[in-house]
C-alpha atoms as a PDB file:
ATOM      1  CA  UNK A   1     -15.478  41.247  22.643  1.00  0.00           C
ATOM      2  CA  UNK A   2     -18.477  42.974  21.072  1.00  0.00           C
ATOM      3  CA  UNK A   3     -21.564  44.041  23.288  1.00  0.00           C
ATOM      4  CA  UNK A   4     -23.724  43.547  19.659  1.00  0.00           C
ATOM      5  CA  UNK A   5     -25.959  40.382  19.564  1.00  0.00           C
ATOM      6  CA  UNK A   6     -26.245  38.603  16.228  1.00  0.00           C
ATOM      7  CA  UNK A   7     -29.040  38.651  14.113  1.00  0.00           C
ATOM      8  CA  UNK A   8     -30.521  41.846  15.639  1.00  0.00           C
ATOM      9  CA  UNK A   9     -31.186  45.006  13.200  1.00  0.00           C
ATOM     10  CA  UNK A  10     -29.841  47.822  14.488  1.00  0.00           C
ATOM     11  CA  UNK A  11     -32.395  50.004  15.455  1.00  0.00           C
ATOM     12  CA  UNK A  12     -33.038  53.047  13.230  1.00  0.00           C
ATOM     13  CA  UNK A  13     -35.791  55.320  12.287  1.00  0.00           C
ATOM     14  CA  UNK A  14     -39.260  53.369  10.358  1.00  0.00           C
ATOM     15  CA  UNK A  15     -39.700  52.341   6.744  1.00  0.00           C
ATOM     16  CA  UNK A  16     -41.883  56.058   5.319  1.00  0.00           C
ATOM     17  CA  UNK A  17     -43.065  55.221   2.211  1.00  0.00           C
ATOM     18  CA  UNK A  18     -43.885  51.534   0.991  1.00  0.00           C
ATOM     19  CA  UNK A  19     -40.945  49.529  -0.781  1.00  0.00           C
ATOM     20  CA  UNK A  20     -42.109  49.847  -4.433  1.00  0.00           C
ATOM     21  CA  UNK A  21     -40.742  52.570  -6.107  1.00  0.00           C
ATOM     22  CA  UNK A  22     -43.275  54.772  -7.211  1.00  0.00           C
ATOM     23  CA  UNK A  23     -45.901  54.058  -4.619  1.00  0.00           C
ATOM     24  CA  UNK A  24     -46.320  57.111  -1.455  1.00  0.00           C
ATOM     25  CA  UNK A  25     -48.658  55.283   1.148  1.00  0.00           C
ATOM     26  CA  UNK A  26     -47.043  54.524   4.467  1.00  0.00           C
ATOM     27  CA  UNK A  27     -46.153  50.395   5.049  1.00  0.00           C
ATOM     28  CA  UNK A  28     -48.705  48.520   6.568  1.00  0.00           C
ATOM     29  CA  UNK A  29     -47.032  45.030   6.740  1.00  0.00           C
ATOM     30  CA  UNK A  30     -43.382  44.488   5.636  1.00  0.00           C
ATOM     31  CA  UNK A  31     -42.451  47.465   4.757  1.00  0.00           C
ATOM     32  CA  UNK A  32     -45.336  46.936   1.885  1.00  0.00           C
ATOM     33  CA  UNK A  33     -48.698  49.479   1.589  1.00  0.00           C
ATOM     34  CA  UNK A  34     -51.605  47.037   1.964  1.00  0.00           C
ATOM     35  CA  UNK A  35     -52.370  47.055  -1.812  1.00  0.00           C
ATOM     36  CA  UNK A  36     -48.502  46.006  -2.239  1.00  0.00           C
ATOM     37  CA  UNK A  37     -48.861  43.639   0.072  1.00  0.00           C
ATOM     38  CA  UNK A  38     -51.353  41.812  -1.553  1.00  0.00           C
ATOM     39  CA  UNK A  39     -49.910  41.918  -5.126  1.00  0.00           C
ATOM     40  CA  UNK A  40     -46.625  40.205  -2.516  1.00  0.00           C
ATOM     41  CA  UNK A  41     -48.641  37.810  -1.136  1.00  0.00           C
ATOM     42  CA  UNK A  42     -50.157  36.633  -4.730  1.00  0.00           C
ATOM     43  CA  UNK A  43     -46.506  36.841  -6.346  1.00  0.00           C
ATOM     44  CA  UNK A  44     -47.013  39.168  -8.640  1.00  0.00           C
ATOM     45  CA  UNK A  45     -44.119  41.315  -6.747  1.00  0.00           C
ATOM     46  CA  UNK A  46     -40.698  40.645  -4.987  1.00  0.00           C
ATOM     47  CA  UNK A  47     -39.705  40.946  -1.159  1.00  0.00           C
ATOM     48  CA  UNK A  48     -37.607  43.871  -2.699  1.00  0.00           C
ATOM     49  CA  UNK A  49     -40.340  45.786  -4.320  1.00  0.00           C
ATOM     50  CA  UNK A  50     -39.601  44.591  -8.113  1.00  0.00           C
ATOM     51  CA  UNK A  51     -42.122  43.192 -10.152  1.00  0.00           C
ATOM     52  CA  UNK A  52     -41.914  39.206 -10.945  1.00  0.00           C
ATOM     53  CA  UNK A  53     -40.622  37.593 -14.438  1.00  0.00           C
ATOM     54  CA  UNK A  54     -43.835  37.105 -15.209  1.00  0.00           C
ATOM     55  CA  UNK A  55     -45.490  39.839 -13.892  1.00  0.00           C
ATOM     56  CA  UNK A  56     -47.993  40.235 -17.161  1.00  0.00           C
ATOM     57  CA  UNK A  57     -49.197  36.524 -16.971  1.00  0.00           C
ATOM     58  CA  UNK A  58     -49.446  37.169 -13.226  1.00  0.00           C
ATOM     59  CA  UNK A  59     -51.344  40.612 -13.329  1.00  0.00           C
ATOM     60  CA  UNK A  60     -53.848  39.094 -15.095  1.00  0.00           C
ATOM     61  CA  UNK A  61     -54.567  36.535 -12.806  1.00  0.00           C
ATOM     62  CA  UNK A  62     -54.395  38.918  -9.933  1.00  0.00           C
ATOM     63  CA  UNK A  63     -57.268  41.102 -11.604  1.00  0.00           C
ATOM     64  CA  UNK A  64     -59.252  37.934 -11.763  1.00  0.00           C
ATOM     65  CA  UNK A  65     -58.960  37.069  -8.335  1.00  0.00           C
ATOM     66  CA  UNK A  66     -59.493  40.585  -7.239  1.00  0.00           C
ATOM     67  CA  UNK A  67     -62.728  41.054  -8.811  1.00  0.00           C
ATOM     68  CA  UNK A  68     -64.483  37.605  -9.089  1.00  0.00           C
ATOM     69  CA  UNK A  69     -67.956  37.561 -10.835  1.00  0.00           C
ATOM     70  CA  UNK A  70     -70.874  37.083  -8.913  1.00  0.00           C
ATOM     71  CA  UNK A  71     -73.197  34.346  -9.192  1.00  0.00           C
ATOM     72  CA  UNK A  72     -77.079  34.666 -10.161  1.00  0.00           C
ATOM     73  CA  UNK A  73     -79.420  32.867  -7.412  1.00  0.00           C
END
């Protein structure tokens, strides 16, 4: 018999740079920077770091939501 409990990761050194490709920052939350974890969160990337089939439609959306206009009193 095995000592090894299923469903546990093996234990192994951190996540060092943030799952999408090109991006640097160190993970905040799932192995995502926080900006990547927001664009996750909205949909407008994968839990594997890969942009979305509609990632253009989505973008747009995103940039919307990001930046909402303000309102005159």
């Amino acid at each position: 018999m095995s000592d090894k409990k299923p469903g546990k990761k093996p234990e192994g050194p951190a996540a060092i740079h943030c799952k999408v490709k090109a991006c640097k920052h160190s993970p905040s939350k799932f192995e995502f920077c926080a900006e990547h974890f927001d664009q996750f969160k909205f949909g407008l990337i994968n839990k594997h770091g890969e942009p979305c089939m509609d990632f253009e439609k989505k973008q747009e959306q995103y940039e919307h939501f990001k930046h909402p206009h303000k309102k005159h009193a």
